[in-house]
C-alpha atoms as a PDB file:
ATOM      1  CA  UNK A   1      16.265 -12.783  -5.896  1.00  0.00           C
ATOM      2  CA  UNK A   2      17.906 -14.696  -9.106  1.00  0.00           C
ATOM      3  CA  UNK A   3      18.930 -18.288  -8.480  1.00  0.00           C
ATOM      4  CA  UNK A   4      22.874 -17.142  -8.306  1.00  0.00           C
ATOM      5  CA  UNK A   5      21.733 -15.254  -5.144  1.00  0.00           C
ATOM      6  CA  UNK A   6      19.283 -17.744  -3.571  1.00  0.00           C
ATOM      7  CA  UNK A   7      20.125 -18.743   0.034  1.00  0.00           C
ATOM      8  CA  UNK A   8      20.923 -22.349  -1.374  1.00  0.00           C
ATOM      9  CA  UNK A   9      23.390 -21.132  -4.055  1.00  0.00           C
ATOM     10  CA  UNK A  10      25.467 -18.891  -1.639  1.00  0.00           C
ATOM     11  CA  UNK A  11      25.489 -21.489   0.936  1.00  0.00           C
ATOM     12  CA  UNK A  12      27.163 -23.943  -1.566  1.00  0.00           C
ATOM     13  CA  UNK A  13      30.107 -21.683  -2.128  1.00  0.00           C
ATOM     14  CA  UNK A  14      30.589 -20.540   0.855  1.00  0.00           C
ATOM     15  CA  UNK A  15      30.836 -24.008   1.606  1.00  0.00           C
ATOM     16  CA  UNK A  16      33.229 -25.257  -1.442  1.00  0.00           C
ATOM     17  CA  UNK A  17      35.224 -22.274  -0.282  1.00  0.00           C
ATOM     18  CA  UNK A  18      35.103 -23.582   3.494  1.00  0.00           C
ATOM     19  CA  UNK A  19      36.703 -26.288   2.293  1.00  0.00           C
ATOM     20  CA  UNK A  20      39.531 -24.620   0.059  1.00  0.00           C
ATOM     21  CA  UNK A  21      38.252 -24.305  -3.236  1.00  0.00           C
ATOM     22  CA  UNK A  22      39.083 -20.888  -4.266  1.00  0.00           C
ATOM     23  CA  UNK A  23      37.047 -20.408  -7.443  1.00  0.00           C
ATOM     24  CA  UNK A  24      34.175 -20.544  -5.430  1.00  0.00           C
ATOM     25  CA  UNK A  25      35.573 -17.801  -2.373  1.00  0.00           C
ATOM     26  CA  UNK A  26      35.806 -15.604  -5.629  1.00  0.00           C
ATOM     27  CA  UNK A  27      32.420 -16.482  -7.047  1.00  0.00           C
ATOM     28  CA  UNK A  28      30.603 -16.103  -3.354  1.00  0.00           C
ATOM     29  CA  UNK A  29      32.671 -12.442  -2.621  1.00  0.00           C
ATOM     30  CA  UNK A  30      31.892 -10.922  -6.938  1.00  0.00           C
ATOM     31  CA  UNK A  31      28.266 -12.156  -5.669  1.00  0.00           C
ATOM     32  CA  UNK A  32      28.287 -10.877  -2.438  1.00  0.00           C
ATOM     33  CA  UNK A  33      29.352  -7.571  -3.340  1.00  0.00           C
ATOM     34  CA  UNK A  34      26.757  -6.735  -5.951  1.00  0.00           C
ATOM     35  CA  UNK A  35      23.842  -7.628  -3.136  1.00  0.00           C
ATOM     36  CA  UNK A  36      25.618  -5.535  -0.909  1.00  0.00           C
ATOM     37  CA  UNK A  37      26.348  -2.596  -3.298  1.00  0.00           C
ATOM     38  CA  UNK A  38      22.027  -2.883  -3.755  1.00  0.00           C
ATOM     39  CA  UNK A  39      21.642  -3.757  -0.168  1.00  0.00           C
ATOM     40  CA  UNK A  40      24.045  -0.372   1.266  1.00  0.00           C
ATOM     41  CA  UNK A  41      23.251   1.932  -2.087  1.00  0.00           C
ATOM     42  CA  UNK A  42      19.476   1.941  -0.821  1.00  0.00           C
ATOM     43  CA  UNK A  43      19.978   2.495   3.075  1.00  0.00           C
ATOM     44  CA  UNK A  44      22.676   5.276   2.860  1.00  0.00           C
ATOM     45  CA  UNK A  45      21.672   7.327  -0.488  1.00  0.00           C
ATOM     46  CA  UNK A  46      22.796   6.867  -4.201  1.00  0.00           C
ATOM     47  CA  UNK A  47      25.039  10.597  -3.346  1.00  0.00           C
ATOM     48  CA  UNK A  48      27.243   8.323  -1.160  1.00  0.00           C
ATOM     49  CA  UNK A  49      29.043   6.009  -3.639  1.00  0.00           C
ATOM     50  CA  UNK A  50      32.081   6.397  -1.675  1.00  0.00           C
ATOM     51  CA  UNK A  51      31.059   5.067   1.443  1.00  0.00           C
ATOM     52  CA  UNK A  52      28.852   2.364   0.071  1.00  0.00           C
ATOM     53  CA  UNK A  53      31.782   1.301  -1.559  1.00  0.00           C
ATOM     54  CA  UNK A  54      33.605   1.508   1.653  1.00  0.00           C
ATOM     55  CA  UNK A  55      31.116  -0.650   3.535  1.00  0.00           C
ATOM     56  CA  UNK A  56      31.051  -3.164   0.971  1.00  0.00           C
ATOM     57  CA  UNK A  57      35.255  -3.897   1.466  1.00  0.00           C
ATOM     58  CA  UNK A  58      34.561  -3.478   5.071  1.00  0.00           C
ATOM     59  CA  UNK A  59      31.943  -5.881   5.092  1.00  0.00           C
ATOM     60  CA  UNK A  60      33.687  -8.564   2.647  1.00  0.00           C
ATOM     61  CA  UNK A  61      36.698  -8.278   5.462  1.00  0.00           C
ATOM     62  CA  UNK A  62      34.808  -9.051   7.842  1.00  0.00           C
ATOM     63  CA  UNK A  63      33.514 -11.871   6.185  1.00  0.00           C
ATOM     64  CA  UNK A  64      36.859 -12.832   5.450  1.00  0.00           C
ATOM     65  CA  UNK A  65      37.969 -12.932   9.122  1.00  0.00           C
ATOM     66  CA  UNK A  66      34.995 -14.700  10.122  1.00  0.00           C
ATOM     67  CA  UNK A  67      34.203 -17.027   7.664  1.00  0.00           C
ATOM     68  CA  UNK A  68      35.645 -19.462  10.251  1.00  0.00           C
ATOM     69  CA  UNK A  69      33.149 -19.109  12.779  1.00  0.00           C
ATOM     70  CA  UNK A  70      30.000 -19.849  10.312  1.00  0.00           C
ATOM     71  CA  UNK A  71      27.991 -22.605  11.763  1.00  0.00           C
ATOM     72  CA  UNK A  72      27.855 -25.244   8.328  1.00  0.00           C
ATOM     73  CA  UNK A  73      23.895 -26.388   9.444  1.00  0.00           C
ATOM     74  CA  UNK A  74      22.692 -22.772   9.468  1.00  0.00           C
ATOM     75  CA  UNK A  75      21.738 -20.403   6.849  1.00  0.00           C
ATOM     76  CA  UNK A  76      24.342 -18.605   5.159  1.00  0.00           C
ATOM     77  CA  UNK A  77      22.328 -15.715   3.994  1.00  0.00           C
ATOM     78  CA  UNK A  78      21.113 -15.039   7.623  1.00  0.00           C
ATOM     79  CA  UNK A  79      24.824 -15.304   9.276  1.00  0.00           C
ATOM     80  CA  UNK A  80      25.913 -12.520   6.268  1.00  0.00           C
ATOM     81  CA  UNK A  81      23.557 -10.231   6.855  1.00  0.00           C
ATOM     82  CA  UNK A  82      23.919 -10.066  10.537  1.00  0.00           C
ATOM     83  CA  UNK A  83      27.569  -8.901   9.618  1.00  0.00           C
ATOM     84  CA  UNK A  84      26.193  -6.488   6.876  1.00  0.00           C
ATOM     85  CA  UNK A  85      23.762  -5.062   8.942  1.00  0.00           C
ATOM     86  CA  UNK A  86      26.206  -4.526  11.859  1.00  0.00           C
ATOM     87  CA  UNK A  87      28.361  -2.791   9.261  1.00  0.00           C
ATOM     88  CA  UNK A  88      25.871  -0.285   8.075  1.00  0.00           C
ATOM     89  CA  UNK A  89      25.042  -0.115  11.979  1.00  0.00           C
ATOM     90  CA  UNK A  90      28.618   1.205  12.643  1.00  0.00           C
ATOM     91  CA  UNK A  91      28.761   3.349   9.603  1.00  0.00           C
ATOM     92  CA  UNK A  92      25.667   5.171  10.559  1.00  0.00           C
ATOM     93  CA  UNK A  93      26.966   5.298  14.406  1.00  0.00           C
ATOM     94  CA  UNK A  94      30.502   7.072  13.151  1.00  0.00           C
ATOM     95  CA  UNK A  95      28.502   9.563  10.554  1.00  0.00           C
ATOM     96  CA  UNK A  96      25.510  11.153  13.438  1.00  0.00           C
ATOM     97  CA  UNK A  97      23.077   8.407  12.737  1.00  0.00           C
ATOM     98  CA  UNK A  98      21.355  10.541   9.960  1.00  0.00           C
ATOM     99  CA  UNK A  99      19.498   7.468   8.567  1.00  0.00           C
ATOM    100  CA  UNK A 100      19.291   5.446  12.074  1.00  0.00           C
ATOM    101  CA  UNK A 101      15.308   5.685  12.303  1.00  0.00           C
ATOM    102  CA  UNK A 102      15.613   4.076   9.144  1.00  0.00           C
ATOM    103  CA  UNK A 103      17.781   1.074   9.470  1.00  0.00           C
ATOM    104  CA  UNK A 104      15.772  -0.144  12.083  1.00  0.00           C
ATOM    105  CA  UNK A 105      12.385   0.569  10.306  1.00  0.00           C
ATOM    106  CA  UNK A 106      13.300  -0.928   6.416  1.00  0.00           C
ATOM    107  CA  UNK A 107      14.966  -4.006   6.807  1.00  0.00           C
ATOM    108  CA  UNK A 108      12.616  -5.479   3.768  1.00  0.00           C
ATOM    109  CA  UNK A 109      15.963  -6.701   2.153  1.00  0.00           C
ATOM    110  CA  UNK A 110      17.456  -8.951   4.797  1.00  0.00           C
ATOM    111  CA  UNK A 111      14.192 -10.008   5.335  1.00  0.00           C
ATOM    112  CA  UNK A 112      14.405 -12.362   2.634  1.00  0.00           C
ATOM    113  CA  UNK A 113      17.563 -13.676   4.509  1.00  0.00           C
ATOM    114  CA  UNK A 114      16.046 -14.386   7.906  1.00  0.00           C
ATOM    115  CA  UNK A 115      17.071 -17.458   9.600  1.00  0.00           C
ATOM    116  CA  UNK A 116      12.786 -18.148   9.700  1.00  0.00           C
ATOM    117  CA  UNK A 117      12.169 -17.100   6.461  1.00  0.00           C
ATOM    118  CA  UNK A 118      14.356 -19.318   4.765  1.00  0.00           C
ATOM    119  CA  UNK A 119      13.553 -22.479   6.682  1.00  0.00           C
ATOM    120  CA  UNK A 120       9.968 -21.812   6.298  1.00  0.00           C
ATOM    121  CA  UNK A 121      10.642 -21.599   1.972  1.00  0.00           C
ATOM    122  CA  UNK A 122      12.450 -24.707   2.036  1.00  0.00           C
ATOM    123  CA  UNK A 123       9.499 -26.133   4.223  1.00  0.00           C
ATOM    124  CA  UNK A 124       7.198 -25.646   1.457  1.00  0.00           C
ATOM    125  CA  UNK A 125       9.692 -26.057  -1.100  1.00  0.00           C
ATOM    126  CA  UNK A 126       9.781 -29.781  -0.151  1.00  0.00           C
ATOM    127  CA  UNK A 127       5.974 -29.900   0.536  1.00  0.00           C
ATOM    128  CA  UNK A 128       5.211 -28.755  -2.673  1.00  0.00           C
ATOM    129  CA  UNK A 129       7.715 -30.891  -4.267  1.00  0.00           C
ATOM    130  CA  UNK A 130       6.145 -33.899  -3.716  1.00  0.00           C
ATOM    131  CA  UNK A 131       2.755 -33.196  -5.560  1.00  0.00           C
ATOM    132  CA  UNK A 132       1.993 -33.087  -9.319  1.00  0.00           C
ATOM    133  CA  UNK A 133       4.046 -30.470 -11.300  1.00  0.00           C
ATOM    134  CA  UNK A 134       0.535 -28.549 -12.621  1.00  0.00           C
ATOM    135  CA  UNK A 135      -0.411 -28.307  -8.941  1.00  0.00           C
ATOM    136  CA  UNK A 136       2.702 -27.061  -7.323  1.00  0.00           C
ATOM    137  CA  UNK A 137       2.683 -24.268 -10.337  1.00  0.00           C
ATOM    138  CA  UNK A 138      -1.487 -23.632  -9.542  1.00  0.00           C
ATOM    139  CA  UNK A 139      -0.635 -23.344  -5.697  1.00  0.00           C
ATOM    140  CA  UNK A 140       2.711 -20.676  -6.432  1.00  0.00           C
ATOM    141  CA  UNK A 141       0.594 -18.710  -8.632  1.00  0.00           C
ATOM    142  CA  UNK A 142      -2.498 -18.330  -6.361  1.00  0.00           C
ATOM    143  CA  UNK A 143      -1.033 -19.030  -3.372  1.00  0.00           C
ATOM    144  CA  UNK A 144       2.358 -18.111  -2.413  1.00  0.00           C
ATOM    145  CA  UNK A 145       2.595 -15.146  -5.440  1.00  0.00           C
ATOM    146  CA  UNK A 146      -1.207 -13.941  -4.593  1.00  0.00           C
ATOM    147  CA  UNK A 147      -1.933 -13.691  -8.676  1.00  0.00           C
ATOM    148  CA  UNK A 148      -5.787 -14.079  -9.412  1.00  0.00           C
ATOM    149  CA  UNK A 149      -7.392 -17.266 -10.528  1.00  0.00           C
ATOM    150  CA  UNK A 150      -8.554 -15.588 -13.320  1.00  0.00           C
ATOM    151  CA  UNK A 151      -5.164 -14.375 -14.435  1.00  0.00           C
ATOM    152  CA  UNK A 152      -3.468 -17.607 -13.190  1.00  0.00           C
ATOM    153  CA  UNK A 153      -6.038 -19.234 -15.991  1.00  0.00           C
ATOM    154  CA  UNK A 154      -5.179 -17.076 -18.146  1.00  0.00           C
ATOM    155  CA  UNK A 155      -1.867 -17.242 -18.117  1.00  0.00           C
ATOM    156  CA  UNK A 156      -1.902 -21.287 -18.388  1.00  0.00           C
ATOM    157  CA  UNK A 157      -4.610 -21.577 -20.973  1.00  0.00           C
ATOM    158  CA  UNK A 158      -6.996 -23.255 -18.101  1.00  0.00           C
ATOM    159  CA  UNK A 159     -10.542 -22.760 -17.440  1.00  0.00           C
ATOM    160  CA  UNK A 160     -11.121 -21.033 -14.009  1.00  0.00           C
ATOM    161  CA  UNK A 161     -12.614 -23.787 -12.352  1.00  0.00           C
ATOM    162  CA  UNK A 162      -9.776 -25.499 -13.620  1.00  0.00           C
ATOM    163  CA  UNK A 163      -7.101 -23.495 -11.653  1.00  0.00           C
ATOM    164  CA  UNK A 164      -9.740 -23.050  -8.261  1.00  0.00           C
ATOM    165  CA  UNK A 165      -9.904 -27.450  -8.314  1.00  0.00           C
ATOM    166  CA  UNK A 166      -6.457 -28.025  -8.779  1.00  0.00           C
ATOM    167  CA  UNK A 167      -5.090 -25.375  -5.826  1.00  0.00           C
ATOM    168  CA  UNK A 168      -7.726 -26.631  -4.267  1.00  0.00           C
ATOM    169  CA  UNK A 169      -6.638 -30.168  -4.485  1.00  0.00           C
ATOM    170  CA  UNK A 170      -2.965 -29.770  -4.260  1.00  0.00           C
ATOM    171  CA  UNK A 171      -3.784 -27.572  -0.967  1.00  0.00           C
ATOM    172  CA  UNK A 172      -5.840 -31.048   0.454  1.00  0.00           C
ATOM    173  CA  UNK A 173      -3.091 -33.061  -0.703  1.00  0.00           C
ATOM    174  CA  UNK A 174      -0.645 -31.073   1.344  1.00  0.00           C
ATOM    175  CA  UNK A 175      -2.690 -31.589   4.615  1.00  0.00           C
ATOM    176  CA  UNK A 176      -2.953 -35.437   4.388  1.00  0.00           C
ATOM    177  CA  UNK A 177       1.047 -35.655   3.748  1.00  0.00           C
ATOM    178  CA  UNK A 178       0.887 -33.172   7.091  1.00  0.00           C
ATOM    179  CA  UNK A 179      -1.738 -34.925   8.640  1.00  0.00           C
ATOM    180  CA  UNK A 180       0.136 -38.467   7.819  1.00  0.00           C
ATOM    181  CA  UNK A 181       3.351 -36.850   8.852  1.00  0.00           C
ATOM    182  CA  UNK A 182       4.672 -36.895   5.361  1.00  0.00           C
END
């Protein structure tokens, strides 16, 4: 997910555009549509460029009509995708359900979106945030991205006790600030 489609960046223009600036409405729907063209082009078949083209002007409508009822303290991404999903729901209802087994079995791209899943990112987002740079990059790498110590060395010129001490000790720092209720 590039930064121009991270749950923080949509959220701010659908928020600008909330509150009438419509630069920002055009920015959020040109974004919108190219996640959804990726999001419908892999759940209904590359052959059907017509209808993923449909469901992407059906779903931006829809936005459109509802963008009134979106709840400002909640995640954008998550209240989008709901409409998406229902969307591609419908499609697949009106066309014999020939992918239906697998809408409700791949839903790895919204999953990114989930309500959870992004409060649990910000969550560490801010955790990490308050420790040393070199540590928050160690505990990504190793952690959070699952990259090797020996290739996270690598990769910063470190020795690999280096890397093990410092996820190590950003990890301990972590739990006191948790601990001490931060």
């Amino acid at each position: 997910m590039t930064s121009a489609h991270s749950e923080q960046a949509l959220k701010m223009l659908m928020l600008l555009s909330l509150d009438g600036d419509e630069a920002a409405y055009r920015r959020l729907l040109v974004t919108l549509r190219t996640l959804l063209v990726g999001y419908y082009g892999g759940r209904i078949g590359t052959t059907a460029k017509s209808d993923t083209e449909d469901l992407v002007q059906e779903t931006l409508l829809a936005l459109h009509s509802r963008r009134a009822t979106y709840d400002r303290e909640r995640p954008f991404t998550a209240w989008f995708f709901s409409i998406a999903r229902y969307k591609l729901i419908d499609h697949h209802r009106k066309h014999g359900g020939r992918y239906k087994a697998e809408i409700e079995l791949d839903e790895d791209i919204e999953d990114d979106f989930r309500e959870d899943a992004i409060s649990a990112h910000m969550d560490v987002e801010r955790l990490l945030n308050g420790l040393p740079q070199r540590q928050q990059d160690l505990i990504r790498q190793v952690k959070l991205e699952g990259q090797s110590v020996a290739d996270t060395a690598s990769r910063t010129g470190q020795s690999e006790s280096a890397v093990k001490v410092g996820v190590h000790r950003g990890i301990k720092a972590l739990a006191a600030r948790l601990r001490g209720g931060m």
